[in-house]
PDB file of N, CA and C in Angstrom:
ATOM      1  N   UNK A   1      76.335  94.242 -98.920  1.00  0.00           N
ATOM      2  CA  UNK A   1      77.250  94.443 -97.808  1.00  0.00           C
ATOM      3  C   UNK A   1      77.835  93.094 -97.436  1.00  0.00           C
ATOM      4  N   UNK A   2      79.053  92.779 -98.110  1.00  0.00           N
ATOM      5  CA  UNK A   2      79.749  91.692 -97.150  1.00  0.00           C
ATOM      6  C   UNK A   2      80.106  91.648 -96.044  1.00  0.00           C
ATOM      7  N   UNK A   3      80.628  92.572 -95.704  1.00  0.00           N
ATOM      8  CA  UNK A   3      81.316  92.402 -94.942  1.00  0.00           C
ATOM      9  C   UNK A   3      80.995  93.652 -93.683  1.00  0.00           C
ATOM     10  N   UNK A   4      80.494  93.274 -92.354  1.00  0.00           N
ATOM     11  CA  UNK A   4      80.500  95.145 -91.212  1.00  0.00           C
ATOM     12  C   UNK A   4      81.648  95.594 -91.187  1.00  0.00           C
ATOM     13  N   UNK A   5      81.053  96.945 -90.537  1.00  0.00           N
ATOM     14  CA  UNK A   5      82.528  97.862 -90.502  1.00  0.00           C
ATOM     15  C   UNK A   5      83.010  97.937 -88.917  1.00  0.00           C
ATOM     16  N   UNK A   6      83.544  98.130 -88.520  1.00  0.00           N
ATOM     17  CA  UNK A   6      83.947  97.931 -87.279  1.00  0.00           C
ATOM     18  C   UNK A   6      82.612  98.879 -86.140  1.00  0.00           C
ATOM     19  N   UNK A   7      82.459  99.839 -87.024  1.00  0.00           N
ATOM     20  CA  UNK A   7      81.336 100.667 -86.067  1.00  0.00           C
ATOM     21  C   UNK A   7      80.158  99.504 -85.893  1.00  0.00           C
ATOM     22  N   UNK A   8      80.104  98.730 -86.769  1.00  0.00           N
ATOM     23  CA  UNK A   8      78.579  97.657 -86.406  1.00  0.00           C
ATOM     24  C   UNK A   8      78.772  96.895 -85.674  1.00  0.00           C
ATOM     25  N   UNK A   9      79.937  96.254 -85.640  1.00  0.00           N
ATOM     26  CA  UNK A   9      80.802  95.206 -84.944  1.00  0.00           C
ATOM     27  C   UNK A   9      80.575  95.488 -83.466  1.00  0.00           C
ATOM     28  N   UNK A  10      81.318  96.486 -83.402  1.00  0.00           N
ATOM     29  CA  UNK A  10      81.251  97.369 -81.762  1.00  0.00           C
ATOM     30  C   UNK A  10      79.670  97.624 -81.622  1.00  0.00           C
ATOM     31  N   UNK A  11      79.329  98.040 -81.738  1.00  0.00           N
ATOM     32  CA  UNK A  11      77.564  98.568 -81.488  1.00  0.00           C
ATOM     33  C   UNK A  11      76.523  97.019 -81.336  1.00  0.00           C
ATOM     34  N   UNK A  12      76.907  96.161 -82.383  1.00  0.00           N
ATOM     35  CA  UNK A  12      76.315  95.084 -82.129  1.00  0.00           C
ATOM     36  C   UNK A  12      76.651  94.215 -80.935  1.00  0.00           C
ATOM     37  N   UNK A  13      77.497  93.543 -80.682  1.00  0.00           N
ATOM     38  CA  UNK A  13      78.051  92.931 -79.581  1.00  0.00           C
ATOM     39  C   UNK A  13      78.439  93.592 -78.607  1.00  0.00           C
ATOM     40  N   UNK A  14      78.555  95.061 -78.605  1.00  0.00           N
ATOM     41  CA  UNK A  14      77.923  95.953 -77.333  1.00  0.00           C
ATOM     42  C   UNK A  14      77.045  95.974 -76.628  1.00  0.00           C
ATOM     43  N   UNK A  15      75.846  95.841 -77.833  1.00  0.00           N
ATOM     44  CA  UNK A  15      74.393  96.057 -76.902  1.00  0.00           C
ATOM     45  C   UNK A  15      73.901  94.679 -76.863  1.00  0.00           C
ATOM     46  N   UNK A  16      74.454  93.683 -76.906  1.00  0.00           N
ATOM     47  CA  UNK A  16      74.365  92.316 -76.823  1.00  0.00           C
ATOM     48  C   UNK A  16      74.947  91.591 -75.474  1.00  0.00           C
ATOM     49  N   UNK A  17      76.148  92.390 -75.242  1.00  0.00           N
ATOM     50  CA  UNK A  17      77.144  92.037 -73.779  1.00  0.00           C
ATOM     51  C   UNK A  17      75.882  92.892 -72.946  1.00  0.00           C
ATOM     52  N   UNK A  18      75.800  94.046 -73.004  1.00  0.00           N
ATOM     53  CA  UNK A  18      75.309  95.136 -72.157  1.00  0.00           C
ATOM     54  C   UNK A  18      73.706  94.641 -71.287  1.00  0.00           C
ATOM     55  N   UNK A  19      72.949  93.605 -72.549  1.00  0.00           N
ATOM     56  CA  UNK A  19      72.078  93.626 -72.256  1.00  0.00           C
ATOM     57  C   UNK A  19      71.973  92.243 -71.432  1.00  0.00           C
ATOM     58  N   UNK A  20      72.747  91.216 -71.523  1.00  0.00           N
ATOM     59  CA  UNK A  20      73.399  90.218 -71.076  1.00  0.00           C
ATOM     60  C   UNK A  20      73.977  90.498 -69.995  1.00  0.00           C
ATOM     61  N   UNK A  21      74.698  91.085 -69.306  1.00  0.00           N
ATOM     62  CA  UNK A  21      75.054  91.499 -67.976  1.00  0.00           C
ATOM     63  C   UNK A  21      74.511  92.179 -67.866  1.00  0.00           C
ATOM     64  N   UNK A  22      72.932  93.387 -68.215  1.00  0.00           N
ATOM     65  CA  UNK A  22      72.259  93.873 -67.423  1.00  0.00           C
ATOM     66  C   UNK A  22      70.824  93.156 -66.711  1.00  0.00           C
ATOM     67  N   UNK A  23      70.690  91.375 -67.676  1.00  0.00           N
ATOM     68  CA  UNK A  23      69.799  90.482 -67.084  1.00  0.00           C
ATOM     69  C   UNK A  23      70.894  89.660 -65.943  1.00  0.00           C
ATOM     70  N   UNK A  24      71.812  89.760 -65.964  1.00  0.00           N
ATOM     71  CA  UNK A  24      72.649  88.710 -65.358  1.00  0.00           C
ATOM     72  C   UNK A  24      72.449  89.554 -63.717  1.00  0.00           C
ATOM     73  N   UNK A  25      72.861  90.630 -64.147  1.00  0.00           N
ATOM     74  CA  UNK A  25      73.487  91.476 -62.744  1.00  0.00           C
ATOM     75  C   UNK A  25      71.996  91.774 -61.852  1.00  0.00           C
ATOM     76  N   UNK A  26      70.691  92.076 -62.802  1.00  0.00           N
ATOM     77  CA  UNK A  26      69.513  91.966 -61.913  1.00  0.00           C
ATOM     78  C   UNK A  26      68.652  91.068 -61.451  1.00  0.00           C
ATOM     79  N   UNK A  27      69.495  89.809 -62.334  1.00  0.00           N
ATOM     80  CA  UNK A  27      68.849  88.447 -61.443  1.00  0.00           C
ATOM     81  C   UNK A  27      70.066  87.738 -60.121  1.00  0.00           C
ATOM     82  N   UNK A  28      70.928  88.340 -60.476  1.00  0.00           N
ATOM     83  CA  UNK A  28      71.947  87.652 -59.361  1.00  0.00           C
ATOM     84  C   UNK A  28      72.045  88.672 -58.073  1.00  0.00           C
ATOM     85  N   UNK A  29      72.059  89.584 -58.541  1.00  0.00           N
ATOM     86  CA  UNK A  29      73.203  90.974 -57.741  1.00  0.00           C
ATOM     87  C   UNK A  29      71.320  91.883 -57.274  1.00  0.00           C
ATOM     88  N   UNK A  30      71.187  92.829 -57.429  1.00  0.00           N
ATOM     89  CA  UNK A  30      70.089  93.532 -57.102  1.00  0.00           C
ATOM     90  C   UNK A  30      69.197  94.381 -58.674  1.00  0.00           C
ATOM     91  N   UNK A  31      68.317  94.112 -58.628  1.00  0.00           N
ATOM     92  CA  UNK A  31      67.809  95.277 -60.085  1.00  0.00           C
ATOM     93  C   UNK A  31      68.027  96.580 -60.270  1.00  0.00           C
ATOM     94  N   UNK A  32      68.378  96.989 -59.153  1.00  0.00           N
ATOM     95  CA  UNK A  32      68.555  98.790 -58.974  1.00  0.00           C
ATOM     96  C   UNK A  32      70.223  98.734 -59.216  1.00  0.00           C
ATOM     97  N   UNK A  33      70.625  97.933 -59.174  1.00  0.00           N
ATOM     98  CA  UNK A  33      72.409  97.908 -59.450  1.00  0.00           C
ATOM     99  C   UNK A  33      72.235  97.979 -61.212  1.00  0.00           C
ATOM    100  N   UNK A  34      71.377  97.174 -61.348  1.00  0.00           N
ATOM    101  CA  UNK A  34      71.456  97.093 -63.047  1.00  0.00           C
ATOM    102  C   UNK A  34      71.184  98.235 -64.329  1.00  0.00           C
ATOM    103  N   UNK A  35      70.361  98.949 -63.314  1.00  0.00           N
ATOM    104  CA  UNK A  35      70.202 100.172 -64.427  1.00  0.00           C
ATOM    105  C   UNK A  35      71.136 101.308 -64.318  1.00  0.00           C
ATOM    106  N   UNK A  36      72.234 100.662 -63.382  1.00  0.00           N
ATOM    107  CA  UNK A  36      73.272 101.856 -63.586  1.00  0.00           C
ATOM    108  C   UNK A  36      73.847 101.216 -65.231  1.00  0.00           C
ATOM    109  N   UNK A  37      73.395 100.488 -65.836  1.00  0.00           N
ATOM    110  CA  UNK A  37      74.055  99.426 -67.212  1.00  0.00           C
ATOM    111  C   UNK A  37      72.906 100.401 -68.120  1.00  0.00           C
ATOM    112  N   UNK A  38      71.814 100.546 -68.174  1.00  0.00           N
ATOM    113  CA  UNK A  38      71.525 101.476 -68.667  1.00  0.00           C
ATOM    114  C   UNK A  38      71.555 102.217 -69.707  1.00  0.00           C
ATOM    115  N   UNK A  39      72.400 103.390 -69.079  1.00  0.00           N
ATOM    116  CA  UNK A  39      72.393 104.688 -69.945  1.00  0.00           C
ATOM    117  C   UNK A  39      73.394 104.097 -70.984  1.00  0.00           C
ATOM    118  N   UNK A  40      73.957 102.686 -71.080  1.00  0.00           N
ATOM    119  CA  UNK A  40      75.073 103.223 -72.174  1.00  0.00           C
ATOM    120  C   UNK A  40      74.156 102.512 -73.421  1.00  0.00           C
ATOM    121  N   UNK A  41      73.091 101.928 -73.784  1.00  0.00           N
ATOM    122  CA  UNK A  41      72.640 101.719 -74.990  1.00  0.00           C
ATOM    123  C   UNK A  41      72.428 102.789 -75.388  1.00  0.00           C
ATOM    124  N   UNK A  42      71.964 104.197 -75.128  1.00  0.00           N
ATOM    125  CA  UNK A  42      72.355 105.415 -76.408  1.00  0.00           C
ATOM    126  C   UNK A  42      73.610 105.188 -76.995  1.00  0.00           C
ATOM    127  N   UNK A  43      75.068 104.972 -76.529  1.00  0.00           N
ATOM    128  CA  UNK A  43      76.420 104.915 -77.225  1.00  0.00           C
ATOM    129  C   UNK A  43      76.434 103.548 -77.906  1.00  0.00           C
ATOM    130  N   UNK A  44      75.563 102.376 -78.079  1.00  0.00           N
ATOM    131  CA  UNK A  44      75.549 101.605 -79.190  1.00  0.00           C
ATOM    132  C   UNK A  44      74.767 101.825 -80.286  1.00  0.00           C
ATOM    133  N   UNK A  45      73.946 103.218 -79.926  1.00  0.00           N
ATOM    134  CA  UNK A  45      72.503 103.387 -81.170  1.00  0.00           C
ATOM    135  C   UNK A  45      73.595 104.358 -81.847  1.00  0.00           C
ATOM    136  N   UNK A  46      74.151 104.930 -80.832  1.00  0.00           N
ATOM    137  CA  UNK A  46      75.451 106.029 -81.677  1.00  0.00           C
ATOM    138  C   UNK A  46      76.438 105.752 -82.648  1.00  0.00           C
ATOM    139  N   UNK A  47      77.072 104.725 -82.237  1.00  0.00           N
ATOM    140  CA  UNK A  47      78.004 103.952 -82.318  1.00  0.00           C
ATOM    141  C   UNK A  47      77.511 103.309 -84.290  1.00  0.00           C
ATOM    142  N   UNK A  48      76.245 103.179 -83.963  1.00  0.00           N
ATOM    143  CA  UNK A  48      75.700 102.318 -85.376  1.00  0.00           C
ATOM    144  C   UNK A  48      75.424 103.602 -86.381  1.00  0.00           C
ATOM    145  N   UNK A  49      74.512 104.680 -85.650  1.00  0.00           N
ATOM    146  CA  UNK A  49      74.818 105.462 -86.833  1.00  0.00           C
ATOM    147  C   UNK A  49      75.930 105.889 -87.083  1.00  0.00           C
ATOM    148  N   UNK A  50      76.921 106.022 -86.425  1.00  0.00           N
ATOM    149  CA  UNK A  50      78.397 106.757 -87.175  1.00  0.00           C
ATOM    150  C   UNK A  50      78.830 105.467 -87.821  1.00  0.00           C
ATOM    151  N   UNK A  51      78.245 104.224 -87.867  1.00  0.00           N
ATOM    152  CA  UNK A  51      78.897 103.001 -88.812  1.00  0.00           C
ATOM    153  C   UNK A  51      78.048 103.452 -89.892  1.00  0.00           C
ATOM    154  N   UNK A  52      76.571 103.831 -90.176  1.00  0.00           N
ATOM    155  CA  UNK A  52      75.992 104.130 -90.864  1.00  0.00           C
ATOM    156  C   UNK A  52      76.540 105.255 -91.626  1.00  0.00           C
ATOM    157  N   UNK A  53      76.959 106.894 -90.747  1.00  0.00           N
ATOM    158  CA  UNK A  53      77.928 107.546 -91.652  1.00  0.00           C
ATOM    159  C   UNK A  53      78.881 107.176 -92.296  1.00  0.00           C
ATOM    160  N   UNK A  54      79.633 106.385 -91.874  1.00  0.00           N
ATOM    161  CA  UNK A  54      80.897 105.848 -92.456  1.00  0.00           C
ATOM    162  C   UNK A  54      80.728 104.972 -94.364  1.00  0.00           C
ATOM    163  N   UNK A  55      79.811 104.189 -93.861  1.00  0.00           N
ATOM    164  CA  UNK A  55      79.443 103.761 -94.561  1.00  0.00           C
ATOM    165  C   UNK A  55      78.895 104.307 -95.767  1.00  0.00           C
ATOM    166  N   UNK A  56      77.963 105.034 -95.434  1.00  0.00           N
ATOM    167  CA  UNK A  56      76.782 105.663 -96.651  1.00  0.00           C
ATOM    168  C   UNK A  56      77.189 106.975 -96.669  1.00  0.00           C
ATOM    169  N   UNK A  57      78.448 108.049 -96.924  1.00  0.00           N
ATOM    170  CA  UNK A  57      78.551 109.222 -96.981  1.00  0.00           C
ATOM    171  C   UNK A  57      77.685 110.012 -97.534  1.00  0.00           C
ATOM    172  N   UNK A  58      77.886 111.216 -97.439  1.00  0.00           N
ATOM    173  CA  UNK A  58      76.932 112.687 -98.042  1.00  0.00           C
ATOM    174  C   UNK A  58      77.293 112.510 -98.990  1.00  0.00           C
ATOM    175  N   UNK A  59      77.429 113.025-100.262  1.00  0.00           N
ATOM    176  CA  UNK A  59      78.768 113.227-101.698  1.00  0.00           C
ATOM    177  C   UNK A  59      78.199 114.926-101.707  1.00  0.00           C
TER     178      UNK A  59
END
């Protein structure tokens, strides 16, 4: 694999920002504000397997 596909791209530096402003926002701002940040790491685990479909089709 040279090169990711855009689905990894997005999913990776998704859950990289996400998790990065969800330490940022519960050490600055309040902790109960932060887990509204949360629920969206299911849509980067998503996000990777449909890079994974993309990638590795059925035949």
């Amino acid at each position: 694999m040279s090169t990711w596909n855009k689905y990894y791209k997005i999913a990776f530096f998704g859950f990289i920002a996400n998790l990065l402003l969800q330490v940022i926002v519960s050490l600055a701002v309040d902790p109960y504000l932060a887990a509204v940040l949360s629920p969206f790491y299911p849509v980067w685990f998503i996000l990777a397997v449909v890079g994974w479909r993309k990638e590795h089709p059925r035949r």
